[in-house]
C-alpha atoms as a PDB file:
ATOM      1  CA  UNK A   1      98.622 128.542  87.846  1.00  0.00           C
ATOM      2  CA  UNK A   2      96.369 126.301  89.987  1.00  0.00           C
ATOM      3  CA  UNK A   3      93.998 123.715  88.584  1.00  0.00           C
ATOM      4  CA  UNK A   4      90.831 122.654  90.430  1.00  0.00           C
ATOM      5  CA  UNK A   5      89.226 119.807  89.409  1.00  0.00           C
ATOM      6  CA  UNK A   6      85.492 119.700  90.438  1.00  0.00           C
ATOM      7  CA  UNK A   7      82.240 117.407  89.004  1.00  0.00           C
ATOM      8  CA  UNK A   8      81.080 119.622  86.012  1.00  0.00           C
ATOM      9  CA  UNK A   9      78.148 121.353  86.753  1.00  0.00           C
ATOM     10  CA  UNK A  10      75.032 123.144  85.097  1.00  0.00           C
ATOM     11  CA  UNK A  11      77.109 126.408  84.714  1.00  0.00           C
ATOM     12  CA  UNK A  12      79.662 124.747  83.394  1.00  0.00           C
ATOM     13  CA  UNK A  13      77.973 123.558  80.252  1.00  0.00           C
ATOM     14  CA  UNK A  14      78.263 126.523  77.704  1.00  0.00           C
ATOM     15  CA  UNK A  15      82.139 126.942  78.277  1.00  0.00           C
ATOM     16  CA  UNK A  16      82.384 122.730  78.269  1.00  0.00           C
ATOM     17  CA  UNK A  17      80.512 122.478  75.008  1.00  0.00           C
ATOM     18  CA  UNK A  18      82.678 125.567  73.718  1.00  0.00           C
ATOM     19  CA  UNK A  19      85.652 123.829  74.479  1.00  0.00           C
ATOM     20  CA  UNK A  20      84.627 120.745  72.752  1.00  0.00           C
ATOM     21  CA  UNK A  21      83.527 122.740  69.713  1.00  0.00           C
ATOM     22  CA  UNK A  22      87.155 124.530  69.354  1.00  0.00           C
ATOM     23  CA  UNK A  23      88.688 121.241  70.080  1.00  0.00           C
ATOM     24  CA  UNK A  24      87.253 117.835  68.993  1.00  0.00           C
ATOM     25  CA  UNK A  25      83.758 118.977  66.778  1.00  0.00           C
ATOM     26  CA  UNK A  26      82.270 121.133  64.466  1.00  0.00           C
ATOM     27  CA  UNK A  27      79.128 120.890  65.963  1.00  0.00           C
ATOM     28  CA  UNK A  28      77.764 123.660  68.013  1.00  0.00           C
ATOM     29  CA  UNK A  29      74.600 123.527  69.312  1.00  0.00           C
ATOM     30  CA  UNK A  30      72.354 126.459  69.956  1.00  0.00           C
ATOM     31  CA  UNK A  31      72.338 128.095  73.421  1.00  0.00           C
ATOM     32  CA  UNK A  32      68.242 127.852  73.509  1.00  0.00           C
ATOM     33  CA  UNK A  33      69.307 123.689  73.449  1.00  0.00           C
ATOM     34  CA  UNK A  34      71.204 123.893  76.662  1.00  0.00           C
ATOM     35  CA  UNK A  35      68.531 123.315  79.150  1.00  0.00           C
ATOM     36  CA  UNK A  36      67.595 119.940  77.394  1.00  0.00           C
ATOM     37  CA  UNK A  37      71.285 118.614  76.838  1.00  0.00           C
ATOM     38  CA  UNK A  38      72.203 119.607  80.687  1.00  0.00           C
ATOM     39  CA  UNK A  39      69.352 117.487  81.547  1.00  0.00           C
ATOM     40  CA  UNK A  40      69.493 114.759  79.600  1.00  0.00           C
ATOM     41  CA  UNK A  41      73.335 114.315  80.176  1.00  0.00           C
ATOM     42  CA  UNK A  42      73.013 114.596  83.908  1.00  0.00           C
ATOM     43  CA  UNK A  43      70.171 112.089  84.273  1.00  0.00           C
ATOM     44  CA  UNK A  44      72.431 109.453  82.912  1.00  0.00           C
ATOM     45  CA  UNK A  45      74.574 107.731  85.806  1.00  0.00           C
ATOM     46  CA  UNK A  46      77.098 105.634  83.625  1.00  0.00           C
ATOM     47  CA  UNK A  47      78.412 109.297  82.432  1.00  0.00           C
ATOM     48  CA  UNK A  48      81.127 110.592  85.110  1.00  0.00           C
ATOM     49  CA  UNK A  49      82.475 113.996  84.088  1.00  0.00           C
ATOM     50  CA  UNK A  50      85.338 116.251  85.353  1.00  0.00           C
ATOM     51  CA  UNK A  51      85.818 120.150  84.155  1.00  0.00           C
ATOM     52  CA  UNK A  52      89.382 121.669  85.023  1.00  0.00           C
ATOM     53  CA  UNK A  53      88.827 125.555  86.437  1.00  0.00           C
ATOM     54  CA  UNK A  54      91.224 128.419  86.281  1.00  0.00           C
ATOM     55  CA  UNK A  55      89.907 131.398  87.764  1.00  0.00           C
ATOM     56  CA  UNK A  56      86.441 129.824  87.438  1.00  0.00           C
ATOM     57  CA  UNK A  57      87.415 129.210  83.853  1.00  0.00           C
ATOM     58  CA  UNK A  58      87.057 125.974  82.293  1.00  0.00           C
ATOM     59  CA  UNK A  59      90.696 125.009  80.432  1.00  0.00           C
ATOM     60  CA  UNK A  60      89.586 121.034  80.348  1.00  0.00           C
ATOM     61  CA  UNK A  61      86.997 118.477  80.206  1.00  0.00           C
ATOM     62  CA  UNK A  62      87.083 114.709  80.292  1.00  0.00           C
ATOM     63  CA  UNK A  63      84.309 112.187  80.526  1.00  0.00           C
ATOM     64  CA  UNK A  64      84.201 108.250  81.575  1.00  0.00           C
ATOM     65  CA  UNK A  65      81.397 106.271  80.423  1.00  0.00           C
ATOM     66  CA  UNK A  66      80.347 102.457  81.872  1.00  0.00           C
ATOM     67  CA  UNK A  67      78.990 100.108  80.083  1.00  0.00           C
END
């Protein structure tokens, strides 16, 4: 099995907040919210985010913040 590692992306949102839902939180949010969290987490540029694809899948996530 071969791991990518790209800069997560718009169309990578719904599987990464999936992931983090089955994972770390109970909170979900609604698809319709999407749009608003993709933007408001991409405009910020102390946020650096990786996903980990498998088959275009995404199997990880991790995030590095600066203060």
């Amino acid at each position: 099995m071969k791991i990518q590692l790209c800069k997560t992306r718009k169309e990578h949102l719904a599987q990464v907040l999936e992931l983090l839902h089955r994972d770390l939180s109970e909170f979900l949010p609604p698809s319709d919210q999407f749009e608003k969290i993709w933007e408001e987490f991409s405009s910020q540029g102390n946020v650096h985010s990786l996903v980990g694809l498998v088959d275009g899948l995404v199997i990880g996530y991790g995030a590095v913040i600066i203060e």
